[in-house]
Protein backbone atom coordinates (compact mmCIF):
# COMPACT_ATOMS: atom_id res chain seq x y z
CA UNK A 1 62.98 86.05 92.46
CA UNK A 2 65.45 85.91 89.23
CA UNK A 3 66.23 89.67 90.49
CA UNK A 4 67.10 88.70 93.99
CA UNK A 5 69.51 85.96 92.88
CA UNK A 6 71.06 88.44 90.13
CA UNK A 7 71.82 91.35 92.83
CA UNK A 8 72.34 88.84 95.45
CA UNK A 9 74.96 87.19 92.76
CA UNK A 10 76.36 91.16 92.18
CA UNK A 11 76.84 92.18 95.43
CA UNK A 12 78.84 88.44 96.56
CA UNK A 13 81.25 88.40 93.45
CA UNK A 14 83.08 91.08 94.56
CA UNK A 15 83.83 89.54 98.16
CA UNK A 16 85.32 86.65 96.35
CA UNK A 17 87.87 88.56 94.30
CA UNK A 18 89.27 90.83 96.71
CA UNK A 19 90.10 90.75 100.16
CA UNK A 20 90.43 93.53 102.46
CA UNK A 21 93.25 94.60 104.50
CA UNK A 22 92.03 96.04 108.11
CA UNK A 23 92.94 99.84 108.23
CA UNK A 24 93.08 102.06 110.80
CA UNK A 25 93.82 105.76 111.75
CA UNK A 26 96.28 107.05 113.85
CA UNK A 27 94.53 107.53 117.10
CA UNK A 28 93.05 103.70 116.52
CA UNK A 29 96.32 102.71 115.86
CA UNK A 30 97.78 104.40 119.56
CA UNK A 31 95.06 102.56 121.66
CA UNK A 32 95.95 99.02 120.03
CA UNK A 33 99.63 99.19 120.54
CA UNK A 34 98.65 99.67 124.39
CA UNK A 35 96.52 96.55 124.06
CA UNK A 36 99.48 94.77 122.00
CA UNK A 37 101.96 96.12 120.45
CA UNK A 38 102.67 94.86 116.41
CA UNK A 39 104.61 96.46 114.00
CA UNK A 40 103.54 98.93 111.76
CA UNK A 41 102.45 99.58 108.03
CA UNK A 42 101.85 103.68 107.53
CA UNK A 43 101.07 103.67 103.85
CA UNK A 44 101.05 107.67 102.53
CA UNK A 45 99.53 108.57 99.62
CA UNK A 46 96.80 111.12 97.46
CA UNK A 47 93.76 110.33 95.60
CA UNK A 48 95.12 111.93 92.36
CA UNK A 49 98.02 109.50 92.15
CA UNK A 50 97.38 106.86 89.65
CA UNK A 51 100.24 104.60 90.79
CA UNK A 52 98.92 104.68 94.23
CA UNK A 53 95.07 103.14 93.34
CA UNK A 54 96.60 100.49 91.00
CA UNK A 55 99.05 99.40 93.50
CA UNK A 56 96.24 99.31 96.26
CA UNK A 57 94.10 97.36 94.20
CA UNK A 58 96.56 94.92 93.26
CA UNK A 59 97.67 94.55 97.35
CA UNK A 60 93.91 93.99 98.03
CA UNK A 61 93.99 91.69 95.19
CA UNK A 62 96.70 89.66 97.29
CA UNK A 63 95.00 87.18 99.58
CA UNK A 64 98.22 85.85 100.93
CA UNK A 65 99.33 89.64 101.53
CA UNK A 66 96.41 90.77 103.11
CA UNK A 67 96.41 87.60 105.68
CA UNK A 68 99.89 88.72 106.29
CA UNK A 69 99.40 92.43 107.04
CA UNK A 70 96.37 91.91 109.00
CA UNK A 71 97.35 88.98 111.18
CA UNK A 72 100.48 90.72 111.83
CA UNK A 73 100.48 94.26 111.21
CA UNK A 74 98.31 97.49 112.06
CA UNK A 75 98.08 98.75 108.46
CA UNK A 76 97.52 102.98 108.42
CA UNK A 77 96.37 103.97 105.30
CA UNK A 78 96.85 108.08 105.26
CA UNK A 79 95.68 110.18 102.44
CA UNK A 80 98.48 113.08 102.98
CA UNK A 81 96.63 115.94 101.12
CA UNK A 82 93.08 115.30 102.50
CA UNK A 83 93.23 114.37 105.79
CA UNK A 84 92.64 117.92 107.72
CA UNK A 85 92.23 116.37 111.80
CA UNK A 86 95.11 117.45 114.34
CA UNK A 87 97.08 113.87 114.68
CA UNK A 88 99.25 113.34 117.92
CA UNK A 89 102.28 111.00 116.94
CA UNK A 90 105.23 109.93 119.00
CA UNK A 91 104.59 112.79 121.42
CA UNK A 92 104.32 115.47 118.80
CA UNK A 93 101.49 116.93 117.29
CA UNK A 94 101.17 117.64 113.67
CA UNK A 95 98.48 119.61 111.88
CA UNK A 96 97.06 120.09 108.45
CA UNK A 97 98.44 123.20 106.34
CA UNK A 98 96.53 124.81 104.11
CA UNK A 99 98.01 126.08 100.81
CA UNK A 100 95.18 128.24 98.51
CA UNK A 101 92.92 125.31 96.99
CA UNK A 102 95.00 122.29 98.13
CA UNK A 103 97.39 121.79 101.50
CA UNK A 104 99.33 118.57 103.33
CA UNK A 105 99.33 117.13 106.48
CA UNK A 106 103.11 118.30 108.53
CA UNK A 107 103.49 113.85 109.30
CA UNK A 108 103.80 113.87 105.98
CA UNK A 109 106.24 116.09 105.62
CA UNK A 110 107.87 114.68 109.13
CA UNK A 111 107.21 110.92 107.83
CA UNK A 112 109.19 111.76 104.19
CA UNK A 113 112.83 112.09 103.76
CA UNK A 114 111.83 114.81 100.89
CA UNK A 115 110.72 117.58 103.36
CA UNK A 116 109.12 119.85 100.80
CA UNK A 117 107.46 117.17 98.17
CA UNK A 118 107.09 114.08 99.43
CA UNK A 119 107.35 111.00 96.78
CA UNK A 120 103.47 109.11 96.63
CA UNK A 121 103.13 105.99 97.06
CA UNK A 122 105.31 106.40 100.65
CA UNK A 123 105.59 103.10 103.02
CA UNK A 124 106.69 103.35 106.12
CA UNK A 125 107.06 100.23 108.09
CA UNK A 126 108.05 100.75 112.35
CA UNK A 127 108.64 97.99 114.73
CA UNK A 128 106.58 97.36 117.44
CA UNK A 129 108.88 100.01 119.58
CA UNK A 130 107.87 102.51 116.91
CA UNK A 131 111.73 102.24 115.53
CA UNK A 132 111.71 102.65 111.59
CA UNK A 133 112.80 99.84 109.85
CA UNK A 134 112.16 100.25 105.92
CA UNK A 135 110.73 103.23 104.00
CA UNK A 136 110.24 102.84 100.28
CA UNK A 137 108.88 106.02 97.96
CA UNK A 138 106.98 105.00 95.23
CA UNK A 139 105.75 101.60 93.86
CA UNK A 140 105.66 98.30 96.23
CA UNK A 141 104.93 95.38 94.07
CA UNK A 142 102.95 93.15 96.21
CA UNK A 143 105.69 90.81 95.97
CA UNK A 144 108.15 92.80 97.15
CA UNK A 145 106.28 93.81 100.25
CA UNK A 146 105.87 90.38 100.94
CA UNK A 147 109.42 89.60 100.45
CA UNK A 148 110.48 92.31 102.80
CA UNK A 149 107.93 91.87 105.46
CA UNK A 150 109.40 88.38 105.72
CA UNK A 151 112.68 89.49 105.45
CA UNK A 152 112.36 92.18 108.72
CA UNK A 153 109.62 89.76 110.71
CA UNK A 154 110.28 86.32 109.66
């Protein structure tokens, strides 16, 4: 019985520290803005960046942020050098391109201002008509997204 309440006690704590901010994928994220359209979070990024786990824990960490985002927001989280699926987006299709042991995704590349090396963390934020209305390379202090999500959607 002590063990139950100890791993019972384990798994819980973490639900109380973090929250979770709903993601979804591309082809998710096409069928819900026929339902209802929201605007849009496209967060790029690479699992060797260091910056880019930090600043996703600390968002997660955010309760007020994630209540924002997923109240208000489809959140895509895209992992630009891993994620190898064809991806259809604003009528064009992009694919994954392989380069010896590593490769990225063309949106990407289409999604960054730097076509050849694009800057990780990258946040893209679109209207609900798909327009672009903020894109910030690196770092996004949970603050600050805050701040400017509040400042384009008040």
């Amino acid at each position: 019985m002590k063990n139950l309440k100890i791993f019972l006690f384990l798994m819980l704590v973490p639900c109380f520290c973090l929250s979770q901010i709903k993601t979804g994928t591309f082809s998710d994220w096409e069928i819900q803005q026929q339902d209802k359209a929201k605007p849009t979070i496209i967060h790029i990024y690479t699992d060797w960046c260091t910056i880019c786990k930090i600043e996703s824990y600390k968002i997660n960490k955010d309760k007020e942020l994630v209540k924002i985002i997923n109240e208000n927001f489809n959140f895509i989280n895209f992992e630009a050098e891993k994620t190898k699926e064809k991806i259809n987006f604003q009528g064009k299709e992009f694919n994954y391109v392989p380069n010896g042991n590593s490769g990225i995704h063309e949106l990407a590349l289409a999604l960054s201002k730097n076509k050849s090396q694009p800057v990780y963390p990258l946040w893209i934020i679109l209207d609900s008509n798909y327009k672009l209305v903020y894109y910030h390379e690196g770092e996004f202090k949970p603050e600050k997204i805050k701040e400017k999500l509040l400042e384009l959607f008040p």
